[in-house]
Protein backbone atom coordinates (compact mmCIF):
# COMPACT_ATOMS: atom_id res chain seq x y z
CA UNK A 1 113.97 85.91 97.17
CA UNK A 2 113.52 85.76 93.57
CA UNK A 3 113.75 88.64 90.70
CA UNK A 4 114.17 88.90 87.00
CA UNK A 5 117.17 91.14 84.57
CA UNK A 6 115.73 91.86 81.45
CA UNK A 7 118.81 93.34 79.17
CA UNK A 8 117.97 94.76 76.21
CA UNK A 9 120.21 95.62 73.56
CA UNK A 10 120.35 97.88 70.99
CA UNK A 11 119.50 95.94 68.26
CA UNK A 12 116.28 94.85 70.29
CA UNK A 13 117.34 90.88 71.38
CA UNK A 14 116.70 90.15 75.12
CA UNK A 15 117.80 88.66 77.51
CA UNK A 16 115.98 87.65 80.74
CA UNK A 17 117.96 85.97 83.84
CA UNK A 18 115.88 84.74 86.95
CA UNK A 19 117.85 85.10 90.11
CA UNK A 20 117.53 83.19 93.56
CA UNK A 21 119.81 85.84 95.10
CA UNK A 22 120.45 89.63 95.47
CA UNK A 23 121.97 91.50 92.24
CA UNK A 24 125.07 92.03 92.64
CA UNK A 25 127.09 95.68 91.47
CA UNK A 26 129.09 93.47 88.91
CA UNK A 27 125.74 91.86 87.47
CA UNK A 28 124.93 94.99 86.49
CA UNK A 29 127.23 96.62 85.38
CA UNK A 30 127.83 93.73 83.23
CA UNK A 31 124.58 93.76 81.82
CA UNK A 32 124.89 97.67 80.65
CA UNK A 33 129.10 97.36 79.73
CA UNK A 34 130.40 100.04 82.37
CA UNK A 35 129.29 102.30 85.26
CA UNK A 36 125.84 101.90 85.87
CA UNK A 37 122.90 104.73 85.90
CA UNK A 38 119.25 104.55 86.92
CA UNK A 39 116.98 105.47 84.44
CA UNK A 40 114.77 108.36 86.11
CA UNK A 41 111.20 106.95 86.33
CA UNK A 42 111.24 104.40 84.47
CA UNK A 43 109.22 102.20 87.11
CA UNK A 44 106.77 100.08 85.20
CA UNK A 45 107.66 97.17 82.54
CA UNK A 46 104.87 94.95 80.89
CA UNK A 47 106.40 91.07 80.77
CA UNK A 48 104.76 88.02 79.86
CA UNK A 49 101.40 89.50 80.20
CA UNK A 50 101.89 91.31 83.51
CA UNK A 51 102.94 95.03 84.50
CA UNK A 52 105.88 94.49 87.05
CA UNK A 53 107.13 97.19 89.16
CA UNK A 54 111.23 98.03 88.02
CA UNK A 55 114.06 99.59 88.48
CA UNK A 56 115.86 100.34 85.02
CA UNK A 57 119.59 100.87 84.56
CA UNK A 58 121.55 102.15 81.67
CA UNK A 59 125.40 102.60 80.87
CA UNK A 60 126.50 105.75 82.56
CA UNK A 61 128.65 107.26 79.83
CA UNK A 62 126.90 105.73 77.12
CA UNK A 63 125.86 108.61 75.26
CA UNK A 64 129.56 109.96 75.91
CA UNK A 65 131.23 107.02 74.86
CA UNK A 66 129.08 107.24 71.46
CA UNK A 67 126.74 104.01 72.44
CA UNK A 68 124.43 102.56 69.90
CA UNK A 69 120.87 103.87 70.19
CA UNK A 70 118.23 101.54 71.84
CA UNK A 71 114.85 102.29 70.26
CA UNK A 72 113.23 99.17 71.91
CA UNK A 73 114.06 100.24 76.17
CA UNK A 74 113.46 104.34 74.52
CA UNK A 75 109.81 102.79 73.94
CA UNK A 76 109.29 101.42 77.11
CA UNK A 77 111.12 104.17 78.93
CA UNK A 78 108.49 106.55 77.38
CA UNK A 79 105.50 104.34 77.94
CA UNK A 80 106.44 103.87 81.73
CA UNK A 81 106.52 108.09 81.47
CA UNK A 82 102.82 108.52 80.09
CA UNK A 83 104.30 110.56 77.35
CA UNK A 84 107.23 110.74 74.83
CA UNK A 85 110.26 112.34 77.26
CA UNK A 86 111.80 115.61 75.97
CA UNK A 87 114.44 114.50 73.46
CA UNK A 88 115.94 112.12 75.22
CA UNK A 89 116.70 108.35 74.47
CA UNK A 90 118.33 105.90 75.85
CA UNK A 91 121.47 104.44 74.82
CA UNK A 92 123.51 100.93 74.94
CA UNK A 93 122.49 97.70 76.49
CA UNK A 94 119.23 98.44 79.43
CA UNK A 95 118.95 96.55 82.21
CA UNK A 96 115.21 96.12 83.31
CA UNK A 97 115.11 94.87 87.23
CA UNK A 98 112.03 93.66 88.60
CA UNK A 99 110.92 90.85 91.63
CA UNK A 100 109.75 90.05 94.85
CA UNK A 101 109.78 93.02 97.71
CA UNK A 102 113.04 91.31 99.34
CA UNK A 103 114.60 91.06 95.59
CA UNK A 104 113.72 94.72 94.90
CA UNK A 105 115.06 95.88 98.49
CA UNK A 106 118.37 94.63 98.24
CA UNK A 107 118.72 96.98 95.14
């Protein structure tokens, strides 16, 4: 078993962790600062010069709880879409998921 986090933040640094194990609730929820949320159809992440399968997860209540902007994950988020999604961005710290089938099963 082996799979990657990629956390963005809002001001664009990121951070990547390799895991031998499954993700755990608390890693990330962690990585987005509160409740988690999937990010609908955001499936698809380039990373070192591969397109990797993902699951990405955002802060819940980020927009409520006034959360910075995150141009950078918007970006991606809209590039995994085909198209520019209908005024939406994304908000706070993302979490980008990605790995081996058993990694990505024990999501």
């Amino acid at each position: 078993m082996r799979g990657t986090m990629v956390v963005i933040a809002p001001n664009g640094d990121t951070n990547a962790t390799v895991y031998d194990r499954a993700l755990k609730l608390e890693d990330l929820s962690k990585a987005v600062g509160g409740y988690i949320e999937v990010v609908p159809r955001f499936n698809r992440f380039s990373w070192q010069g591969s397109v990797e399968r993902c699951v990405a997860f955002c802060n819940e209540q980020g927009k409520l709880n006034g959360l910075e902007g995150n141009s950078v994950a918007t970006l991606l988020w809209h590039s995994a879409l085909g198209r520019r999604s209908v005024n939406d961005v994304l908000v706070g710290p993302v979490a980008i998921v990605f790995g081996d089938t058993s990694f990505m099963e024990e999501l």
